[in-house]
PDB file of N, CA and C in Angstrom:
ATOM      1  N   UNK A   1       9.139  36.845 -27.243  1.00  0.00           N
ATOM      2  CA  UNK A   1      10.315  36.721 -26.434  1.00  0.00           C
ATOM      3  C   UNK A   1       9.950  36.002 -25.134  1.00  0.00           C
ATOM      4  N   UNK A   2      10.775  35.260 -24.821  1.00  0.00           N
ATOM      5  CA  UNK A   2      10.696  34.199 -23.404  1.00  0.00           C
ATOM      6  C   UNK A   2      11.012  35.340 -22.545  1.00  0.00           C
ATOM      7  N   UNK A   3      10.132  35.110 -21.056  1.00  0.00           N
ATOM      8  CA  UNK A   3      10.537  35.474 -20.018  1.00  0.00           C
ATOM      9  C   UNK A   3      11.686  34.936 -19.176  1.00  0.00           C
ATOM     10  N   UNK A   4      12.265  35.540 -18.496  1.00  0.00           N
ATOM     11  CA  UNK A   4      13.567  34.605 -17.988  1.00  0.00           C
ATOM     12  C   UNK A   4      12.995  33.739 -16.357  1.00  0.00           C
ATOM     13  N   UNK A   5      12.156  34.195 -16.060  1.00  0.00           N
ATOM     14  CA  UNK A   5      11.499  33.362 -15.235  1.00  0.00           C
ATOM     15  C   UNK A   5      11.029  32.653 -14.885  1.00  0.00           C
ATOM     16  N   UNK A   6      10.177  32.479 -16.534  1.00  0.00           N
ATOM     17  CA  UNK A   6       9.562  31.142 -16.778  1.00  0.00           C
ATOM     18  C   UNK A   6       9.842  30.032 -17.557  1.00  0.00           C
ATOM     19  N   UNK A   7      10.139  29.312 -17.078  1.00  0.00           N
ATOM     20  CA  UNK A   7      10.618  27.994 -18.124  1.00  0.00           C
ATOM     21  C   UNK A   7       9.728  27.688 -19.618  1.00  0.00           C
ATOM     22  N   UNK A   8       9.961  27.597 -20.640  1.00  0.00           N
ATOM     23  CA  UNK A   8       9.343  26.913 -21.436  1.00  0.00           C
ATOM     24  C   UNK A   8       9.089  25.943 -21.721  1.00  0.00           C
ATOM     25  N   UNK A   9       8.376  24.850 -21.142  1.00  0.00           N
ATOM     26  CA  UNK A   9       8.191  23.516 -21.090  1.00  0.00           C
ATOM     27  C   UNK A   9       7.003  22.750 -22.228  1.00  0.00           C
ATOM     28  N   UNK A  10       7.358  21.853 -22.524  1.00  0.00           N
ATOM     29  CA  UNK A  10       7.720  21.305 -23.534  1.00  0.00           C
ATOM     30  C   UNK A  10       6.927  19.906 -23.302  1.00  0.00           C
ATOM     31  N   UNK A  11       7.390  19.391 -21.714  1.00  0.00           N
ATOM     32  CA  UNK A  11       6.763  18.451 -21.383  1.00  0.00           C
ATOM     33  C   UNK A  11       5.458  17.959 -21.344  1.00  0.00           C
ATOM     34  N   UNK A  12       4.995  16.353 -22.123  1.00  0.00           N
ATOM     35  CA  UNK A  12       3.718  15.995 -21.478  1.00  0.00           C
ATOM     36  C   UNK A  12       2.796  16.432 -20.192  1.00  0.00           C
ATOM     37  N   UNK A  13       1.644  17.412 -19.851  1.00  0.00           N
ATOM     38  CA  UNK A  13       1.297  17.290 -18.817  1.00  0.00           C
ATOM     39  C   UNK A  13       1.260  15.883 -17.689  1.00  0.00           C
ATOM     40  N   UNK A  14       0.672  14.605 -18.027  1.00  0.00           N
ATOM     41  CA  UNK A  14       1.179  13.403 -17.494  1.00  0.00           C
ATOM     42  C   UNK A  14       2.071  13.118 -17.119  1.00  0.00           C
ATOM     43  N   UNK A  15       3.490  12.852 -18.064  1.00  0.00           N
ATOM     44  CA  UNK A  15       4.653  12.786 -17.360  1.00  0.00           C
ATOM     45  C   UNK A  15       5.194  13.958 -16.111  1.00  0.00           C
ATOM     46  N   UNK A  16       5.018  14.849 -16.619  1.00  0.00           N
ATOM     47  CA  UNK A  16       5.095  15.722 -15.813  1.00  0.00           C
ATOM     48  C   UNK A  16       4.232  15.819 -13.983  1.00  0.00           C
ATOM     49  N   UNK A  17       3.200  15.064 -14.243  1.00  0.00           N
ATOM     50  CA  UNK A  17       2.582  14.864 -13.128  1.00  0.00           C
ATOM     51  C   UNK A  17       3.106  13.821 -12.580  1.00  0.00           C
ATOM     52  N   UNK A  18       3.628  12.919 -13.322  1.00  0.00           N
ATOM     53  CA  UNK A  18       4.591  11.587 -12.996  1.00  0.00           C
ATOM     54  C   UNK A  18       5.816  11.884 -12.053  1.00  0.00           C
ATOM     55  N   UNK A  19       6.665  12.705 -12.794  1.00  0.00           N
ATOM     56  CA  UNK A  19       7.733  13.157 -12.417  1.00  0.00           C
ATOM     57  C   UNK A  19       8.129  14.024 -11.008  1.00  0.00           C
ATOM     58  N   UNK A  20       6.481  15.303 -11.048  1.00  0.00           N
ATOM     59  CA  UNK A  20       6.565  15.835  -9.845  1.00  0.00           C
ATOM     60  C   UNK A  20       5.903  14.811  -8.464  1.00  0.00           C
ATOM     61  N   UNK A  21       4.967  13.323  -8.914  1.00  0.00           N
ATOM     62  CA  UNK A  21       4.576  12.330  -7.840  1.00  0.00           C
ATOM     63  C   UNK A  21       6.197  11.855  -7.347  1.00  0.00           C
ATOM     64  N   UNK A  22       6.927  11.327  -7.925  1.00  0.00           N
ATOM     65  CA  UNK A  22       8.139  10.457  -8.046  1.00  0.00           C
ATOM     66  C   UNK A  22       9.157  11.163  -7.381  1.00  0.00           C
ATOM     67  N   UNK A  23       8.598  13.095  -7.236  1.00  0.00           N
ATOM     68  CA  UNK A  23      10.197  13.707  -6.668  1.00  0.00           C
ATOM     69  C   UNK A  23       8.845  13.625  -4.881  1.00  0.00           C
ATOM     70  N   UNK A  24       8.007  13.902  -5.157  1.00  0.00           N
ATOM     71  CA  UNK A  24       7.621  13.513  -3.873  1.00  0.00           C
ATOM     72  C   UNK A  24       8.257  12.791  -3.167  1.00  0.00           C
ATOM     73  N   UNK A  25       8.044  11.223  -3.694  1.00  0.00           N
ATOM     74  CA  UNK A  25       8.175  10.043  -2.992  1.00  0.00           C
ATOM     75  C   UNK A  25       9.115   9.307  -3.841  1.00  0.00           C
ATOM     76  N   UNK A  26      10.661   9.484  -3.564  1.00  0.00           N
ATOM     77  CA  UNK A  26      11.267   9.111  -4.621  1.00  0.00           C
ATOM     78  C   UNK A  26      11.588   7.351  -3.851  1.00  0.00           C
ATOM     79  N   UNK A  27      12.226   6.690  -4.841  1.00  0.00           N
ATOM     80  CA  UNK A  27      12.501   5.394  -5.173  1.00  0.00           C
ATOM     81  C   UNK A  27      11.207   4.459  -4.317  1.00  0.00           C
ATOM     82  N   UNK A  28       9.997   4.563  -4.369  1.00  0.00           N
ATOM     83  CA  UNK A  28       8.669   4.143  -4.061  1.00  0.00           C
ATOM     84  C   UNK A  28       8.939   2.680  -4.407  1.00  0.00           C
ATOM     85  N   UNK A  29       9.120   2.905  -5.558  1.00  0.00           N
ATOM     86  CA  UNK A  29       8.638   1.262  -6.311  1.00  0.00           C
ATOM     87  C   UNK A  29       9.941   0.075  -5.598  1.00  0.00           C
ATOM     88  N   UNK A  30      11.181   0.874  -5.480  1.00  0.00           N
ATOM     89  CA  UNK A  30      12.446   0.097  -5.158  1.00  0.00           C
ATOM     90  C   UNK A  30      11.970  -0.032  -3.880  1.00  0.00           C
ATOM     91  N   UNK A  31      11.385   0.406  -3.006  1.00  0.00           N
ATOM     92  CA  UNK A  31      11.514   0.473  -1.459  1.00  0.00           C
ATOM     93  C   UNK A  31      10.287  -0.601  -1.246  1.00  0.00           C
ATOM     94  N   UNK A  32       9.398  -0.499  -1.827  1.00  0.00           N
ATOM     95  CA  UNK A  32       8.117  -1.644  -1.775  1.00  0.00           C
ATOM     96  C   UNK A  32       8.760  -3.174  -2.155  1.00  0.00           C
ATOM     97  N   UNK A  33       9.361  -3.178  -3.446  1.00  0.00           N
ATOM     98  CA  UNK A  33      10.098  -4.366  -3.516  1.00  0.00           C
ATOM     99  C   UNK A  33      10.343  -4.484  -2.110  1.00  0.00           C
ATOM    100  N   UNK A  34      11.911  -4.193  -2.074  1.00  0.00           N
ATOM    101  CA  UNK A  34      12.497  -4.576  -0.576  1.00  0.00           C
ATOM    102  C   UNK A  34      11.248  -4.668   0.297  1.00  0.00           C
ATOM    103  N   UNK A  35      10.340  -4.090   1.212  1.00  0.00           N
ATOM    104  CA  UNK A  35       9.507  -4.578   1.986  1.00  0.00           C
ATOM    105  C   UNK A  35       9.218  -5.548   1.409  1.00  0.00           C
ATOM    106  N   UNK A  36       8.126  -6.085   0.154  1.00  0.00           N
ATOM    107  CA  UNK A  36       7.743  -7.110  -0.064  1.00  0.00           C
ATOM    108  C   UNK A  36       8.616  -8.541   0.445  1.00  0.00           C
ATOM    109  N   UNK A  37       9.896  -8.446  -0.563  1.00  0.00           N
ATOM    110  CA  UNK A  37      11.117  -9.461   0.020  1.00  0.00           C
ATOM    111  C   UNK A  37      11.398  -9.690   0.988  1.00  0.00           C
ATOM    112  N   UNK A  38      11.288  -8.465   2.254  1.00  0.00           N
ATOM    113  CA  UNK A  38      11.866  -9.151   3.480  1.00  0.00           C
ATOM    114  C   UNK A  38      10.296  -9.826   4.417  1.00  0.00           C
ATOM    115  N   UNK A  39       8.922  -9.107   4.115  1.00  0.00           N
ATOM    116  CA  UNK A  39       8.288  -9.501   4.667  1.00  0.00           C
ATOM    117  C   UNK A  39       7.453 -10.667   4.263  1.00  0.00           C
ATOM    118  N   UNK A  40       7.838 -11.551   2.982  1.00  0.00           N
ATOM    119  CA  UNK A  40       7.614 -12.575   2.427  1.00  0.00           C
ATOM    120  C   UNK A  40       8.663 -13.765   3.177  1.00  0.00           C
ATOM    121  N   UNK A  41      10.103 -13.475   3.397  1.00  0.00           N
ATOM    122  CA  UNK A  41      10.841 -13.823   3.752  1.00  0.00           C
ATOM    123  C   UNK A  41      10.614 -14.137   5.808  1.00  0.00           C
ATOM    124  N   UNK A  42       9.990 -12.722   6.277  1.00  0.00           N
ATOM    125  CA  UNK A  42       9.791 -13.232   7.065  1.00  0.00           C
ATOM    126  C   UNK A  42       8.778 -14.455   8.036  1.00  0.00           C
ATOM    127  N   UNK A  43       7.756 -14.021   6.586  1.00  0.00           N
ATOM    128  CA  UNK A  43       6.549 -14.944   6.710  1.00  0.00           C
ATOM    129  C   UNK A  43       6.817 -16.377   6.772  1.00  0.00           C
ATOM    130  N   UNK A  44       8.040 -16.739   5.545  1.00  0.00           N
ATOM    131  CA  UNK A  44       8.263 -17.984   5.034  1.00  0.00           C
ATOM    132  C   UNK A  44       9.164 -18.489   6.450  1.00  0.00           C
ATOM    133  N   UNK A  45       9.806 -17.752   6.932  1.00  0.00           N
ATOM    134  CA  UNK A  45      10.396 -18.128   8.478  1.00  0.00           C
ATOM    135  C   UNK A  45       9.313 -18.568   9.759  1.00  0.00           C
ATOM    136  N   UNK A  46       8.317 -17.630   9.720  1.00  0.00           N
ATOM    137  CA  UNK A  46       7.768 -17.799  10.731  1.00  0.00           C
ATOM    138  C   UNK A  46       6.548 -19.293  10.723  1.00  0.00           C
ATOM    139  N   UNK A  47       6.107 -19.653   8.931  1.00  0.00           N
ATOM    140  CA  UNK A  47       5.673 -20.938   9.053  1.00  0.00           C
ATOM    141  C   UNK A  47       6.797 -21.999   9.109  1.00  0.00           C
ATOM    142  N   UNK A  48       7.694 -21.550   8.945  1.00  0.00           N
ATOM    143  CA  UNK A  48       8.248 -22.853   9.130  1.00  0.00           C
ATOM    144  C   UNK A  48       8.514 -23.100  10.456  1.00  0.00           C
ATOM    145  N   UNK A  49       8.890 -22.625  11.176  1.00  0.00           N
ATOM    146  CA  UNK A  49       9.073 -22.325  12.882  1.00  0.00           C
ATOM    147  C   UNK A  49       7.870 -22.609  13.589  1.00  0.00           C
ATOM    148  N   UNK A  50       6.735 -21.872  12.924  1.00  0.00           N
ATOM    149  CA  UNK A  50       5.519 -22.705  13.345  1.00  0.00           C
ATOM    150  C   UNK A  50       4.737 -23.927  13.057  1.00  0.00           C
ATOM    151  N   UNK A  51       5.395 -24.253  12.118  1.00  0.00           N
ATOM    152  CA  UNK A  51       5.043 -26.116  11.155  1.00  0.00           C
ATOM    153  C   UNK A  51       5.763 -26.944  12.548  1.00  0.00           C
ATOM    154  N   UNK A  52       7.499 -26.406  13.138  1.00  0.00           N
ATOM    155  CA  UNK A  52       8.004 -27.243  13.721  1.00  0.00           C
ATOM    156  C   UNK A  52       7.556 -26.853  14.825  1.00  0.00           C
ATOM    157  N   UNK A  53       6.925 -26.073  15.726  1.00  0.00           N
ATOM    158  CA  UNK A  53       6.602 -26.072  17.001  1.00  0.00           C
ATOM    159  C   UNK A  53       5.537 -26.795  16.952  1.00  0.00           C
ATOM    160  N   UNK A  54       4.509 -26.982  16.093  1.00  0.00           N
ATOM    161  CA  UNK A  54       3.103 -27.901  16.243  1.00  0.00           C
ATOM    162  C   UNK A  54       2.976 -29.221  15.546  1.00  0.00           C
ATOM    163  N   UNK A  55       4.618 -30.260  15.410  1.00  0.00           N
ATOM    164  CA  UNK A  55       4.861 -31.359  15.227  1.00  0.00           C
ATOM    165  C   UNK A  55       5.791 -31.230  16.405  1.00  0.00           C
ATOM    166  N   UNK A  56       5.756 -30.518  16.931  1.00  0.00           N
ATOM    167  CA  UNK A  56       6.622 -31.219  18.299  1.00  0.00           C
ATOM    168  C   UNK A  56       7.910 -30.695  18.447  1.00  0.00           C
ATOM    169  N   UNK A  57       8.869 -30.379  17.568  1.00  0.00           N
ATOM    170  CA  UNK A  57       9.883 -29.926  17.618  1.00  0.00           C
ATOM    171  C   UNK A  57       9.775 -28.739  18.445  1.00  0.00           C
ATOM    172  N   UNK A  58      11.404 -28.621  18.824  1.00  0.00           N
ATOM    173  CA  UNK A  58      11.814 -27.700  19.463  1.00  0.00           C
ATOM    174  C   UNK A  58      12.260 -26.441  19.051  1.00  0.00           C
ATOM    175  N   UNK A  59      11.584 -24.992  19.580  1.00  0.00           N
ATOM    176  CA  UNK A  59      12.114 -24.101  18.735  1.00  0.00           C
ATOM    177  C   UNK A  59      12.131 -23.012  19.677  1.00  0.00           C
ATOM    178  N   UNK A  60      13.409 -22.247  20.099  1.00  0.00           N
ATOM    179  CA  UNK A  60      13.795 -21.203  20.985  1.00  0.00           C
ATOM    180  C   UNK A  60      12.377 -20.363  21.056  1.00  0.00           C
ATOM    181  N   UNK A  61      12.435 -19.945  22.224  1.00  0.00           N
ATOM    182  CA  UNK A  61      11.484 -18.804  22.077  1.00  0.00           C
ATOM    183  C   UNK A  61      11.693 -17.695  21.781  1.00  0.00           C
ATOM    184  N   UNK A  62      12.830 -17.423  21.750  1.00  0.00           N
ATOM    185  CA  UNK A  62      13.500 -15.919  21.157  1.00  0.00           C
ATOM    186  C   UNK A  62      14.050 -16.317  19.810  1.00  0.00           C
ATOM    187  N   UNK A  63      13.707 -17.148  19.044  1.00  0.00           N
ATOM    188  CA  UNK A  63      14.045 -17.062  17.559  1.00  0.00           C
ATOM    189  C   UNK A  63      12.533 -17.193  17.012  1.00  0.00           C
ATOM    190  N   UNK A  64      11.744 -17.668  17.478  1.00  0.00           N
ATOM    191  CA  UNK A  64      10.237 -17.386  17.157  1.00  0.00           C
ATOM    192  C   UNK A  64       9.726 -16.288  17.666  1.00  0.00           C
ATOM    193  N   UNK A  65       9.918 -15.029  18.579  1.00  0.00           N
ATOM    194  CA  UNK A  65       9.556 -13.988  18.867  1.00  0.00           C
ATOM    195  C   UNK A  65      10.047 -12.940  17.669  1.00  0.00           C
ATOM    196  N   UNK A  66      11.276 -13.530  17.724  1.00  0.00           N
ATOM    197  CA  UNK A  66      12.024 -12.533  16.310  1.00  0.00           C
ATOM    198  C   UNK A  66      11.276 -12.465  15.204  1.00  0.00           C
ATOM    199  N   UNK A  67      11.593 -13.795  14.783  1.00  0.00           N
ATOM    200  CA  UNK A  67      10.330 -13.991  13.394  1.00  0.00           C
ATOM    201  C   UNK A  67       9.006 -13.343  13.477  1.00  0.00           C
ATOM    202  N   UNK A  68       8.798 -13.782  14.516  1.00  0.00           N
ATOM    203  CA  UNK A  68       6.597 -13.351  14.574  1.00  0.00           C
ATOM    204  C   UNK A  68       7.263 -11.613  14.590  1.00  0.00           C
ATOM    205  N   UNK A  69       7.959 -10.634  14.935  1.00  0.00           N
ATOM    206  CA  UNK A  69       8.547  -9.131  15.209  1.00  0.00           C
ATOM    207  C   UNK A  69       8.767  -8.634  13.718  1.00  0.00           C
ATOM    208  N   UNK A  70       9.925  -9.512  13.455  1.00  0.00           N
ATOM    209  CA  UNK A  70      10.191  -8.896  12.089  1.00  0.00           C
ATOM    210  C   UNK A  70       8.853  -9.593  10.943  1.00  0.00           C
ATOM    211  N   UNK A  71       7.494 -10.226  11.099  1.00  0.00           N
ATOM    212  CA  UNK A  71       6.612 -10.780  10.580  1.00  0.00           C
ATOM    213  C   UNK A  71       5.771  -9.116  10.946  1.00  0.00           C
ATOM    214  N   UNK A  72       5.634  -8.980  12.108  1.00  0.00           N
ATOM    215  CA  UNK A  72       4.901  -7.421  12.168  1.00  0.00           C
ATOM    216  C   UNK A  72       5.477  -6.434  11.462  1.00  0.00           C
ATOM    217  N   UNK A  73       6.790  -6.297  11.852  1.00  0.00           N
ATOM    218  CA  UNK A  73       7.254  -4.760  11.439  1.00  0.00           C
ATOM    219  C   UNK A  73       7.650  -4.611  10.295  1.00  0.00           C
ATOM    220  N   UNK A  74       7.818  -5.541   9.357  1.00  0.00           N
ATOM    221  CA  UNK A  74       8.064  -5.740   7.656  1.00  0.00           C
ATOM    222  C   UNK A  74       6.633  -5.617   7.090  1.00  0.00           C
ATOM    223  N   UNK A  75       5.652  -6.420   7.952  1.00  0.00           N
ATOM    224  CA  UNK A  75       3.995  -5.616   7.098  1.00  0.00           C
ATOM    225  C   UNK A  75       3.711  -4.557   7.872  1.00  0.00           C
ATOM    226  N   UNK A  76       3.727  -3.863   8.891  1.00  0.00           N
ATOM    227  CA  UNK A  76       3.377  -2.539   8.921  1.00  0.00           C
ATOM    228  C   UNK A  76       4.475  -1.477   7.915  1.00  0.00           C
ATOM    229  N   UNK A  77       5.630  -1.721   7.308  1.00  0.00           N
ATOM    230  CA  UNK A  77       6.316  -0.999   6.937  1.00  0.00           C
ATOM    231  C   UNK A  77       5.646  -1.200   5.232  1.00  0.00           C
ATOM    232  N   UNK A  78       5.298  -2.242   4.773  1.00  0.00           N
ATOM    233  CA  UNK A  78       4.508  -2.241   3.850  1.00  0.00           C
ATOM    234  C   UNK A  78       3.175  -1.802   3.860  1.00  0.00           C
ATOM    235  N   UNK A  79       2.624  -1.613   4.403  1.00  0.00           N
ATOM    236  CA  UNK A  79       1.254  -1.312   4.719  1.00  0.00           C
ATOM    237  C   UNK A  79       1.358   0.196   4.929  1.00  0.00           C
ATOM    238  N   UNK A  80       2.358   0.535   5.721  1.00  0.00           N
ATOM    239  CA  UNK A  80       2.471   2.160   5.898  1.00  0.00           C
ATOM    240  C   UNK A  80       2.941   2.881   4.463  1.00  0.00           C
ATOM    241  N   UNK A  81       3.541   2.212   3.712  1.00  0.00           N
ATOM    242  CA  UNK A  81       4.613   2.571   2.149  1.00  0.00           C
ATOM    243  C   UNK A  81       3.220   2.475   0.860  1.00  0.00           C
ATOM    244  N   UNK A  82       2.092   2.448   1.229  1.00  0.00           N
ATOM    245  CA  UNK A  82       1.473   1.617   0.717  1.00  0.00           C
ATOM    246  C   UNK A  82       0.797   3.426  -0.295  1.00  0.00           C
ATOM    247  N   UNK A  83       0.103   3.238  -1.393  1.00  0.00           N
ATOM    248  CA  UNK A  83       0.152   4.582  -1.744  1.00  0.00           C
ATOM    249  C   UNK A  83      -1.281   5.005  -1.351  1.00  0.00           C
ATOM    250  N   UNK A  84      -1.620   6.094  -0.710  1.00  0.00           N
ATOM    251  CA  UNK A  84      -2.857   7.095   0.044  1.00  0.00           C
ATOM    252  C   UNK A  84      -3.838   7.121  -1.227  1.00  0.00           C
ATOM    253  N   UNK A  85      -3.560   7.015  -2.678  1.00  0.00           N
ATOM    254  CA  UNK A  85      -4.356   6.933  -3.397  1.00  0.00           C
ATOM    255  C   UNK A  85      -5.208   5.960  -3.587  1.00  0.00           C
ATOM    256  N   UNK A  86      -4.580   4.308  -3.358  1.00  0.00           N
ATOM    257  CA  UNK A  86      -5.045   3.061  -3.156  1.00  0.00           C
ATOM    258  C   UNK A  86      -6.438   2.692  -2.500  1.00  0.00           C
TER     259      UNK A  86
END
């Protein structure tokens, strides 16, 4: 006879270790995407801004502070998301 306390599980130990990592740290994999994207994105901004400041062109200094900002804080947010097991 089952106890009513204890579940009878059924489950793979693995998945199961899967499942309780994943309620840890849920949507991990979705949230790394997004960092990746925006801090690829910001990268791809900030050479280009810096291709045109060192041919001469003109480029605000507060739209190149932005870029080089959101160039930091999109890789520390990846870098911080990053998994402790790694």
């Amino acid at each position: 006879m089952n106890k009513p306390n204890q579940p009878n599980s059924n489950l793979d130990p693995n998945l199961k270790a899967r499942l309780l990592k994943e309620s840890r740290n849920p949507f991990r994999g979705l949230r790394r995407a997004v960092w990746l994207a925006l801090f690829g994105s910001a990268a791809l901004g900030f050479f280009i801004m810096f291709s045109k400041l060192i041919t001469g062109d003109i480029v605000s200094s507060k739209d190149f502070s932005i870029q080089a900002s959101a160039l930091l804080i999109f890789g520390f947010l990846l870098w911080k998301d990053k998994n402790k097991d790694d």
